[in-house]
Protein backbone atom coordinates (compact mmCIF):
# COMPACT_ATOMS: atom_id res chain seq x y z
CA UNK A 1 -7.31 9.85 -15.47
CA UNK A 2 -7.85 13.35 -17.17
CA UNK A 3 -3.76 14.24 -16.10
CA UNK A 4 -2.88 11.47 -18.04
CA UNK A 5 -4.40 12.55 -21.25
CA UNK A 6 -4.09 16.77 -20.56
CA UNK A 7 -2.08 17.97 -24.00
CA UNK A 8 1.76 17.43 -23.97
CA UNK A 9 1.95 16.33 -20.45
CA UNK A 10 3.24 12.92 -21.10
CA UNK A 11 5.12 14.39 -23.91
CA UNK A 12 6.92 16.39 -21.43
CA UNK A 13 7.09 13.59 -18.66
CA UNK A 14 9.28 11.23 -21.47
CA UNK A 15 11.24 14.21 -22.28
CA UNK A 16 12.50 13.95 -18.56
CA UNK A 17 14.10 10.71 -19.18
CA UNK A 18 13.29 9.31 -15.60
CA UNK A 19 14.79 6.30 -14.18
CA UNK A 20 12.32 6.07 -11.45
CA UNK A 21 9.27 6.87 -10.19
CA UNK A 22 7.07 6.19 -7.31
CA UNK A 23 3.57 6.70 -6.77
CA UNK A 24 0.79 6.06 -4.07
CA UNK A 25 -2.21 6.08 -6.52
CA UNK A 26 -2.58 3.15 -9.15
CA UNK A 27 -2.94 5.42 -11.95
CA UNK A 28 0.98 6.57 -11.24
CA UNK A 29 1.69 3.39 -12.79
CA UNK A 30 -0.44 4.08 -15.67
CA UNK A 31 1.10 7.34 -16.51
CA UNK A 32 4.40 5.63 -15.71
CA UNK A 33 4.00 2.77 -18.42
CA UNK A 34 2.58 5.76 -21.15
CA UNK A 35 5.98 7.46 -19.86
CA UNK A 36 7.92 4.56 -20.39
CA UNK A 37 9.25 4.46 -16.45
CA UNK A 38 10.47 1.06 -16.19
CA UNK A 39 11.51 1.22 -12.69
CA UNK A 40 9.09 2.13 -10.15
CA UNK A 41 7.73 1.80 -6.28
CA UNK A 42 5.26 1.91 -4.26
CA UNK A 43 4.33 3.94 -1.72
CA UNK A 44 1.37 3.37 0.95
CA UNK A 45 0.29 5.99 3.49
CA UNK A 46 -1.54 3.25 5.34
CA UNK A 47 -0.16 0.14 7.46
CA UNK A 48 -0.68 -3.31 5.65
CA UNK A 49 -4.02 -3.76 4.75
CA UNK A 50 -6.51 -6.21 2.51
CA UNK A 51 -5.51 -3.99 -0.36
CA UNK A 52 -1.61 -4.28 0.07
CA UNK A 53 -1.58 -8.08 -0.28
CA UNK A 54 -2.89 -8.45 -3.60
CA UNK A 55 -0.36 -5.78 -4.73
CA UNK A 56 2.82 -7.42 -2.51
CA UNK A 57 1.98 -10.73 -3.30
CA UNK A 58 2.36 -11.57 0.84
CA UNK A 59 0.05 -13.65 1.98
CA UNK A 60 -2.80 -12.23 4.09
CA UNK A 61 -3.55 -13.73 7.37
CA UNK A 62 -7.28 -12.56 8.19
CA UNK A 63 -7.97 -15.94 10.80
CA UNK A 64 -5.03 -13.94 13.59
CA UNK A 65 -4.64 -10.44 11.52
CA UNK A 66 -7.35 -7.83 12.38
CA UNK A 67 -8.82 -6.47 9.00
CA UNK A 68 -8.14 -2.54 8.40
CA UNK A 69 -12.04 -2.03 9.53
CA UNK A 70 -12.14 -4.58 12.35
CA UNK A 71 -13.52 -4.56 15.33
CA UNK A 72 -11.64 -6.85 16.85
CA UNK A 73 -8.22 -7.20 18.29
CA UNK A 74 -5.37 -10.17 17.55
CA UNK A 75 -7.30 -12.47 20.32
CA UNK A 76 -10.23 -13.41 18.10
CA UNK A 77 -13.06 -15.96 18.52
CA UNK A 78 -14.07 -19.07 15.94
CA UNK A 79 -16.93 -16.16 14.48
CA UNK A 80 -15.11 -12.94 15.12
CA UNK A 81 -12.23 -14.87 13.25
CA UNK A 82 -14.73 -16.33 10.63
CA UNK A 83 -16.46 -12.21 10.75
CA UNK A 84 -12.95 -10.82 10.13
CA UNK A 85 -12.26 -12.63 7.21
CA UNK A 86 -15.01 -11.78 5.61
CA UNK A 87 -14.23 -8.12 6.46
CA UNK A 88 -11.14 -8.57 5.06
CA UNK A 89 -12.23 -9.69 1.27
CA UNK A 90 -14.76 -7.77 0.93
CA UNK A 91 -12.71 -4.62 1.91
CA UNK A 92 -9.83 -6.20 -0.26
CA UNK A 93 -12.15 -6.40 -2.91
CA UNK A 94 -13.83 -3.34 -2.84
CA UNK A 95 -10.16 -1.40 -3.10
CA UNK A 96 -8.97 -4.12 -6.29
CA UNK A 97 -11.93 -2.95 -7.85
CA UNK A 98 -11.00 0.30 -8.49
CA UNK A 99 -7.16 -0.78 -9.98
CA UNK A 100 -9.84 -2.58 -12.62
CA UNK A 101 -11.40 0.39 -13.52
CA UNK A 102 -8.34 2.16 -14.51
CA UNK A 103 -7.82 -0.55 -16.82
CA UNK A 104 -9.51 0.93 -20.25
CA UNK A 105 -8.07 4.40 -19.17
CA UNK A 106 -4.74 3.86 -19.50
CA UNK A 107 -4.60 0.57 -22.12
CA UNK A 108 -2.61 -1.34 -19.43
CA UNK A 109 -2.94 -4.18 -16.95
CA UNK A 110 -2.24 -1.74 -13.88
CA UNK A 111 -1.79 -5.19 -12.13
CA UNK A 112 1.13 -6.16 -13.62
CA UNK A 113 2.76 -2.49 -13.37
CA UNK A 114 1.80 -2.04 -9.80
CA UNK A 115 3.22 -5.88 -8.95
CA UNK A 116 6.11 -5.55 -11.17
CA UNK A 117 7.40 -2.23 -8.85
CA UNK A 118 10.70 -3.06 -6.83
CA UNK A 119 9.74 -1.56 -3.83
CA UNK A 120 6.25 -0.95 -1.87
CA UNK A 121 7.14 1.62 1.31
CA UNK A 122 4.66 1.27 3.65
CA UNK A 123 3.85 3.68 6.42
CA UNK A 124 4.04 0.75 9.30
CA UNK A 125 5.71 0.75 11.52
CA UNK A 126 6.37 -3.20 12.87
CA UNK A 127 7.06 -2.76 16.89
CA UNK A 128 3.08 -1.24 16.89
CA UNK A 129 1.72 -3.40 14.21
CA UNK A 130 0.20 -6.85 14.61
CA UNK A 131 2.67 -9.48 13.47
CA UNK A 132 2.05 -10.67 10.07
CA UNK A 133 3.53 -12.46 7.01
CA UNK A 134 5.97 -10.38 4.68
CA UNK A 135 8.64 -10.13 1.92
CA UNK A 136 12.10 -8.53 1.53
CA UNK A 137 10.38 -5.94 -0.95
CA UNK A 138 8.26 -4.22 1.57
CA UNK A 139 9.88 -1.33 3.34
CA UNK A 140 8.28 -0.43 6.69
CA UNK A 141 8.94 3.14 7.35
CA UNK A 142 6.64 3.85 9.76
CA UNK A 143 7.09 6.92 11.86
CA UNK A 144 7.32 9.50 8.72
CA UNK A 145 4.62 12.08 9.83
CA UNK A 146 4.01 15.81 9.64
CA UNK A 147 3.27 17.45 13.00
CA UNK A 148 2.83 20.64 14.38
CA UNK A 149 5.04 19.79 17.55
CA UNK A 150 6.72 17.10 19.61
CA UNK A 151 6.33 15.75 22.46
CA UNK A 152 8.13 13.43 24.36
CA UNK A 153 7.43 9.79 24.93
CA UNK A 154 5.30 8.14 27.72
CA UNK A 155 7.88 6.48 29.88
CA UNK A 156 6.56 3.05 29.12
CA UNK A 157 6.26 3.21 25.48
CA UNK A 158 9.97 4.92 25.52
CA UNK A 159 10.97 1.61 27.53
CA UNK A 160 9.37 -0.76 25.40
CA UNK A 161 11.04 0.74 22.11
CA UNK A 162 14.21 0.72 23.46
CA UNK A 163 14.17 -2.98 25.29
């Protein structure tokens, strides 16, 4: 919130004349909109999670998706089931909070920016993810890591990418 309102910064930024931007944080889209960025996307370092619903507008699937915190796996019990969906709004809600408090800061529904974006990338990557619900606008682009070194694949996992 204080980059946003440091002298001539977005003075600078409009001078740019960007056609896009992306951002990870919710108050990129604040500083976009004070910009005047009309086209934007979103970028997620995590998998889907609680959070990433509300702002993709796919539904969420907590009674067979594990919640990001979960203890469980896919193969879920009536109360681990009931247990995990809890998990999963209260974690949702606890991230959506903070978009709301951003509000004030930046004079704009952050909601609307953030759902309006084109794209959401999110670092998922779908052969190692739980199966879930989704839309043509998220980009799974799992994989994209820094690392000190390589090394190669366990046989198995190499065979089960490839089949």
């Amino acid at each position: 919130s204080e980059t946003a309102h440091y002298p001539g910064l977005i003075d600078q930024l409009r001078a740019e004349k960007f056609d896009a931007a992306i951002s990870e944080d919710p108050s990129g889209f604040g500083i976009f909109h004070m910009v005047g960025v009309e086209r934007t996307a979103l970028a997620i370092s995590f998998t889907n999670y609680e959070c990433t619903n509300a702002i993709t507008q796919v539904p969420s699937a907590p009674s067979y998706v594990p919640s990001l915190f979960s203890p469980y796996g896919d193969r879920m019990s009536f109360w681990q089931r009931l247990l995990n969906t809890l998990f999963s709004f209260a974690f949702g809600f606890m991230m959506t909070s903070r978009v709301d408090l951003l509000h004030p800061i930046f004079e704009e529904d952050l909601w609307k920016s953030i759902e309006n974006s084109s794209l959401v990338l999110l670092n998922s990557e779908p052969l190692l993810d739980y199966p879930r619900p989704t839309i043509h606008r998220v980009i799974e682009i799992g994989g994209i890591v820094t690392s000190a070194g390589n090394e190669p694949l366990d046989e198995m996992i190499l065979a089960l990418l490839l089949s």
